[in-house]
N, C-alpha and C. Protein backbone atom coordinates (compact mmCIF):
# COMPACT_ATOMS: atom_id res chain seq x y z
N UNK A 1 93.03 127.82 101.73
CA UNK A 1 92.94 127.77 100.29
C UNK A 1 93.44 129.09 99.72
N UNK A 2 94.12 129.26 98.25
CA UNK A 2 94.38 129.99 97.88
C UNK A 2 93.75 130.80 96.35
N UNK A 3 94.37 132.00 96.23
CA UNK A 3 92.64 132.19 95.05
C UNK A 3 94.25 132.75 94.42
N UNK A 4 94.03 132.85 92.85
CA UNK A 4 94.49 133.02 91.81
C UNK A 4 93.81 134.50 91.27
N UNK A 5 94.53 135.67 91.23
CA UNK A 5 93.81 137.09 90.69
C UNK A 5 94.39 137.23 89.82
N UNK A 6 93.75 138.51 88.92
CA UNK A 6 94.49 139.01 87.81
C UNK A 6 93.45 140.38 88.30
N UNK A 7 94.50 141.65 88.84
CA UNK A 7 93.44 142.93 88.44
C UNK A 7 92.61 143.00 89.28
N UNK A 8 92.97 142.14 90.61
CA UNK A 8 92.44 142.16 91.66
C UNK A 8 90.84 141.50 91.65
N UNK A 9 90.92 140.60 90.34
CA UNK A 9 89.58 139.87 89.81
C UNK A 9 90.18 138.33 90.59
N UNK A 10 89.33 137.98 90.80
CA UNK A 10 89.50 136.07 91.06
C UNK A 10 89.18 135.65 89.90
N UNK A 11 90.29 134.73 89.47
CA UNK A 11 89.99 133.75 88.66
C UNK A 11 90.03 132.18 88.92
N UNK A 12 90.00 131.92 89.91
CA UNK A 12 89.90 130.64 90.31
C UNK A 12 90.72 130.40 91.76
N UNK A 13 90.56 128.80 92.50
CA UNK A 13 91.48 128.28 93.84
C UNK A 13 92.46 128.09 93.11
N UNK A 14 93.61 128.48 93.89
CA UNK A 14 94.69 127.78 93.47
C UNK A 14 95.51 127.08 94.23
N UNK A 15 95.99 125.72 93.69
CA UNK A 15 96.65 124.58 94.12
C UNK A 15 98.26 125.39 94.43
N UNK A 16 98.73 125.30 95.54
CA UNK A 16 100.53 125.47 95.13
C UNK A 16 101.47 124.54 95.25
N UNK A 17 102.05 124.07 94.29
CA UNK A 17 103.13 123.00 94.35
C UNK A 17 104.64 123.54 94.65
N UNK A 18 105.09 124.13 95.37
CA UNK A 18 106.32 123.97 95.67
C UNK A 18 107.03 123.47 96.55
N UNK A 19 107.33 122.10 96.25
CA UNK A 19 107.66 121.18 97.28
C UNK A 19 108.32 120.51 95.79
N UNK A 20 109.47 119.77 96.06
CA UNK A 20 109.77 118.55 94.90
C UNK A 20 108.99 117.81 94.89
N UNK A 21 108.70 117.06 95.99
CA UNK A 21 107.22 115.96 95.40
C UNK A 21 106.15 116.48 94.91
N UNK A 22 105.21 117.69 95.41
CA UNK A 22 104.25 118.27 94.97
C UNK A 22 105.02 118.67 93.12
N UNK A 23 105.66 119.08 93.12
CA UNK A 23 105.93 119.40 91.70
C UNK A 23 106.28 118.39 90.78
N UNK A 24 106.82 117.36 91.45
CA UNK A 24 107.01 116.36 90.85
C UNK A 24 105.73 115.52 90.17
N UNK A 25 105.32 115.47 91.06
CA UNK A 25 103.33 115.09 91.10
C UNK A 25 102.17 115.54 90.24
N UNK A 26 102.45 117.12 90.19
CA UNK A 26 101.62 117.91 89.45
C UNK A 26 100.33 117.01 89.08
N UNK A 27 100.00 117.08 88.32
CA UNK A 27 98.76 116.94 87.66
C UNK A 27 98.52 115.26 87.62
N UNK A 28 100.03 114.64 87.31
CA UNK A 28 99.92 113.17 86.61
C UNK A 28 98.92 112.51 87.38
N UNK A 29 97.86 111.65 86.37
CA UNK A 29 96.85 110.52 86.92
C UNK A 29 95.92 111.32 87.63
N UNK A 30 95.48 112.74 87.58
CA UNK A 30 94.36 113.17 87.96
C UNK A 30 93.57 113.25 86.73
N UNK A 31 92.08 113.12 86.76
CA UNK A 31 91.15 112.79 85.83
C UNK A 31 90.95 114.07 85.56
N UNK A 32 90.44 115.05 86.47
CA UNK A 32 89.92 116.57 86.53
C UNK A 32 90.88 117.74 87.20
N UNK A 33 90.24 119.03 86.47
CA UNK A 33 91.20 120.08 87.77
C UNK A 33 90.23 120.87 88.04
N UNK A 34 89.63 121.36 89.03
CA UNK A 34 88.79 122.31 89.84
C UNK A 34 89.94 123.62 89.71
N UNK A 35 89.65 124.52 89.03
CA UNK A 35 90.79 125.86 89.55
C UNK A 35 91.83 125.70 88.85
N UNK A 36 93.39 125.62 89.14
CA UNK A 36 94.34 126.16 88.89
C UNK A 36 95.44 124.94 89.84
N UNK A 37 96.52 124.95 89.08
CA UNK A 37 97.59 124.55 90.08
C UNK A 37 98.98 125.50 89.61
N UNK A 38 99.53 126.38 90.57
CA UNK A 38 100.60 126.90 90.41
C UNK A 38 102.15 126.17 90.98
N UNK A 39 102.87 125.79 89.74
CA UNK A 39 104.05 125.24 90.41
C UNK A 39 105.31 125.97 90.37
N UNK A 40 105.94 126.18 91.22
CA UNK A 40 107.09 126.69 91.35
C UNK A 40 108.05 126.65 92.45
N UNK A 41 109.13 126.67 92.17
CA UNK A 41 110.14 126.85 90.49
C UNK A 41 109.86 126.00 89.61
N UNK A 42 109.30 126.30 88.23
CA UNK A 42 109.24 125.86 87.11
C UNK A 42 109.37 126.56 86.04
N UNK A 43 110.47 125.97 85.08
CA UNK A 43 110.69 126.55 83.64
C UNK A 43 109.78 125.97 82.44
N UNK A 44 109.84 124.55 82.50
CA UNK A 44 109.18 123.93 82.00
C UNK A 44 108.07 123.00 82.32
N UNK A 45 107.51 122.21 81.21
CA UNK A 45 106.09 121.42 81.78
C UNK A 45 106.21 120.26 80.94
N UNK A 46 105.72 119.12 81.23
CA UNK A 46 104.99 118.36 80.31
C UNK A 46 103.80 117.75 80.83
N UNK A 47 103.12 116.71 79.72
CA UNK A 47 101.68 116.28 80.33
C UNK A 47 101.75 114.88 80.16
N UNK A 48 103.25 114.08 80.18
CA UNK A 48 103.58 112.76 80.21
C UNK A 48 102.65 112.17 81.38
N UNK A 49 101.63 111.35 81.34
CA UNK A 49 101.04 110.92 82.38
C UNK A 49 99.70 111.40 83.00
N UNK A 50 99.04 112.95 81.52
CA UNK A 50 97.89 113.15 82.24
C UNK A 50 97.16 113.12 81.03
N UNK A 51 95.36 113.04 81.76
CA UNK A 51 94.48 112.72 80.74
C UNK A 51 93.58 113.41 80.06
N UNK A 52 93.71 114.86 80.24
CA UNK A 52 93.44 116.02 80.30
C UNK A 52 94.08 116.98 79.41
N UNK A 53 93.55 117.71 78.32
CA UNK A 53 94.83 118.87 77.72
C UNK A 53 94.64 119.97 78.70
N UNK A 54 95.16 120.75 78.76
CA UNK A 54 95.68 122.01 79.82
C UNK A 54 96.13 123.15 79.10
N UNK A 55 96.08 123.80 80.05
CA UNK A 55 96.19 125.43 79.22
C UNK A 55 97.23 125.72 80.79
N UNK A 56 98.84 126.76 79.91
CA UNK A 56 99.80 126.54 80.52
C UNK A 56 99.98 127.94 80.07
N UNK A 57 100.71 128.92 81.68
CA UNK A 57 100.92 130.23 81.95
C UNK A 57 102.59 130.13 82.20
N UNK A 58 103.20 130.61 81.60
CA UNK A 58 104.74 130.63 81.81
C UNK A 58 104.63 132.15 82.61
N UNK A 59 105.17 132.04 84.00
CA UNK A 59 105.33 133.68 84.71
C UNK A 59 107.00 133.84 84.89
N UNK A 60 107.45 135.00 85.18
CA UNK A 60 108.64 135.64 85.48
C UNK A 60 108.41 135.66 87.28
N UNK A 61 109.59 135.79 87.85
CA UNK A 61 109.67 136.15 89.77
C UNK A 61 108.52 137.06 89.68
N UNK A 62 107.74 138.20 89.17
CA UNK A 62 106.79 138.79 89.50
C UNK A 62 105.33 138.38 89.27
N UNK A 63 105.51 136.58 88.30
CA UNK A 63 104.34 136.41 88.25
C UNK A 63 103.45 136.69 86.89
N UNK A 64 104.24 137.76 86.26
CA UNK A 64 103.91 138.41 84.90
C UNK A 64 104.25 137.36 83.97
N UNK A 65 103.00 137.16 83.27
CA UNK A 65 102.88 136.08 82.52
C UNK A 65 103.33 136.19 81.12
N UNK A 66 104.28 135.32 80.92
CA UNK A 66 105.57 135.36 80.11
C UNK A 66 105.00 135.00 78.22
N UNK A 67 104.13 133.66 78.72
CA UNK A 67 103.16 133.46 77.22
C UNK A 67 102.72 132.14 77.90
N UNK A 68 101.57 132.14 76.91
CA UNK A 68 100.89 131.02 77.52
C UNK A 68 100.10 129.81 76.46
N UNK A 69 100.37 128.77 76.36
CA UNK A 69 99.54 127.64 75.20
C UNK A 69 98.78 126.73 75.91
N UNK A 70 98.49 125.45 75.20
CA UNK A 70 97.62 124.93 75.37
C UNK A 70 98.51 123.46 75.10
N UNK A 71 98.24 122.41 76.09
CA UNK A 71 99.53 121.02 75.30
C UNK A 71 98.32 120.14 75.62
N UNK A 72 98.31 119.36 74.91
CA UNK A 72 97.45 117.85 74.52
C UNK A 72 98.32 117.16 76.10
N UNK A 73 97.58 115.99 76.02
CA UNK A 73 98.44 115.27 76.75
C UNK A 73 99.70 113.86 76.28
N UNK A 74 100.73 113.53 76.71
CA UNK A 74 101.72 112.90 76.13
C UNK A 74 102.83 114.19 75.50
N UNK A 75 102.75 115.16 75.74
CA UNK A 75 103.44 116.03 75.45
C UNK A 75 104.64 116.87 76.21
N UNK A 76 106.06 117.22 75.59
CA UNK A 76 106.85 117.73 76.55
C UNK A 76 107.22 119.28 76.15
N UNK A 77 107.03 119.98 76.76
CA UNK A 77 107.20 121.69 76.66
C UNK A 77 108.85 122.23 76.76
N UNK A 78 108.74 122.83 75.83
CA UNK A 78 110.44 123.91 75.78
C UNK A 78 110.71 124.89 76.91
N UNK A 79 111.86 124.08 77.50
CA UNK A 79 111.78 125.48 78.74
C UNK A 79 111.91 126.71 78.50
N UNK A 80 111.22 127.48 79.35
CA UNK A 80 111.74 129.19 79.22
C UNK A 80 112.63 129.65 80.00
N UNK A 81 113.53 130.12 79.63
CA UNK A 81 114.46 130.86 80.40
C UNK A 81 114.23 131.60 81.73
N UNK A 82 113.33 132.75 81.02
CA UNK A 82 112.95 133.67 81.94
C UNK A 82 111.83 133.11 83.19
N UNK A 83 111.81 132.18 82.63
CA UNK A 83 110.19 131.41 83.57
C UNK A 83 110.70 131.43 85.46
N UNK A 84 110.01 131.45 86.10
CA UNK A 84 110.13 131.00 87.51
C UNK A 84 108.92 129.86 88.01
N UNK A 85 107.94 130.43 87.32
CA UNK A 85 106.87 129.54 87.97
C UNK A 85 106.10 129.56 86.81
N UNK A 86 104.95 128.07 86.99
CA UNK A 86 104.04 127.59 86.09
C UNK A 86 102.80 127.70 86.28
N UNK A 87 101.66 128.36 85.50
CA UNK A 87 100.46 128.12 85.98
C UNK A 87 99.53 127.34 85.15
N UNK A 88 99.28 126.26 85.45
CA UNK A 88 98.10 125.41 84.81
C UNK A 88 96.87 124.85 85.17
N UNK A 89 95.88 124.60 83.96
CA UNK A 89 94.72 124.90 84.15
C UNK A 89 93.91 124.08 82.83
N UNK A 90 92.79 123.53 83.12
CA UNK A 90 92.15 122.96 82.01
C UNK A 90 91.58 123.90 80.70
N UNK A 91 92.37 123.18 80.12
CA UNK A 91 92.56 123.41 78.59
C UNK A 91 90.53 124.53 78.30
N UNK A 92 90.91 125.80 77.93
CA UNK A 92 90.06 126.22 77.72
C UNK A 92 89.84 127.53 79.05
N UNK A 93 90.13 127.39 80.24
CA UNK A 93 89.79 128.26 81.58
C UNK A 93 90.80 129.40 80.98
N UNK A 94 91.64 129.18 80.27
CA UNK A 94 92.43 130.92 80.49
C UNK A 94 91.56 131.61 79.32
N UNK A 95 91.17 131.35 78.41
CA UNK A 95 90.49 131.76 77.37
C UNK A 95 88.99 132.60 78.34
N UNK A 96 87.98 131.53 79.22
CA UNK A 96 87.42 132.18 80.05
C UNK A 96 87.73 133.22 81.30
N UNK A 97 89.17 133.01 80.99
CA UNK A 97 89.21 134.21 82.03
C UNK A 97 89.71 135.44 81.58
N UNK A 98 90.34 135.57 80.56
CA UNK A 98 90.96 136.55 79.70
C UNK A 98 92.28 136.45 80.16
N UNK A 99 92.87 135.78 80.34
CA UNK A 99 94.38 135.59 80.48
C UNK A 99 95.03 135.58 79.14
N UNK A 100 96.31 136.58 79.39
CA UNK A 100 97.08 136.62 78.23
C UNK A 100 98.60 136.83 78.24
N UNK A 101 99.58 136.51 77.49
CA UNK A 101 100.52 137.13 77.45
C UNK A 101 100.77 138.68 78.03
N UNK A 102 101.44 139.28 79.16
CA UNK A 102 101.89 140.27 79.61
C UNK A 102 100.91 140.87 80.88
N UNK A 103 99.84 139.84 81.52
CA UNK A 103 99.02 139.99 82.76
C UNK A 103 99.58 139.63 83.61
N UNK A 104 99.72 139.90 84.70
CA UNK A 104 100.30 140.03 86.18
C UNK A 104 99.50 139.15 87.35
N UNK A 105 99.56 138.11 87.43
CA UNK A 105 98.99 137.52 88.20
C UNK A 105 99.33 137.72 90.13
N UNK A 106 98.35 137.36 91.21
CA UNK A 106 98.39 137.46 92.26
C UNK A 106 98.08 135.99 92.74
N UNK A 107 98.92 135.60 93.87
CA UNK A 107 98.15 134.49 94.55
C UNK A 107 97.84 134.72 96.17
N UNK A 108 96.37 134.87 97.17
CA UNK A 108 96.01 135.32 98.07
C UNK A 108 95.52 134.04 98.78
């Protein structure tokens, strides 16, 4: 299993999707998320197919978190350029963790 840091703090397990099917897969038709799922390579996101709103971390190759919102579900997200990878999470967990625009995430 993998843990999700910021600051050498845990903020949750984290799921890793980098596989095309795993990314392909993401979230759709899961009811709940325990933790975190990090997908990458990803620029963009949507929540076509889940039942859940989510709270969404756009990172750069270092992980440094680019900006981050919140999408309802039935919704499709604007890619970011700079993005490499995605981190998502039920709508509300980045707020409890203090995640923000320009934090540096770790995955262990």
């Amino acid at each position: 299993m993998a843990w999700l840091l910021k600051n050498d703090q845990v903020l949750a397990h984290v799921e890793i999707a980098d596989s095309f099917g795993a990314r392909l897969k993401g979230l759709i038709g899961r009811r709940d998320l325990e933790g975190a799922i990090l997908i990458r390579p990803a620029r963009s996101v949507h929540t076509v197919g889940m039942r859940f709103p989510i709270d969404v971390a756009y990172c750069d190759k270092e992980m440094r978190v680019l900006s981050t919102l919140t999408m309802r579900p039935l919704r499709l997200g604007w890619p970011r350029p700079k993005a490499r990878a995605v981190v998502e999470a039920r709508a509300g967990a980045f707020e409890r963790w203090g995640l923000e625009a320009g934090d540096t995430l770790e995955v262990r």
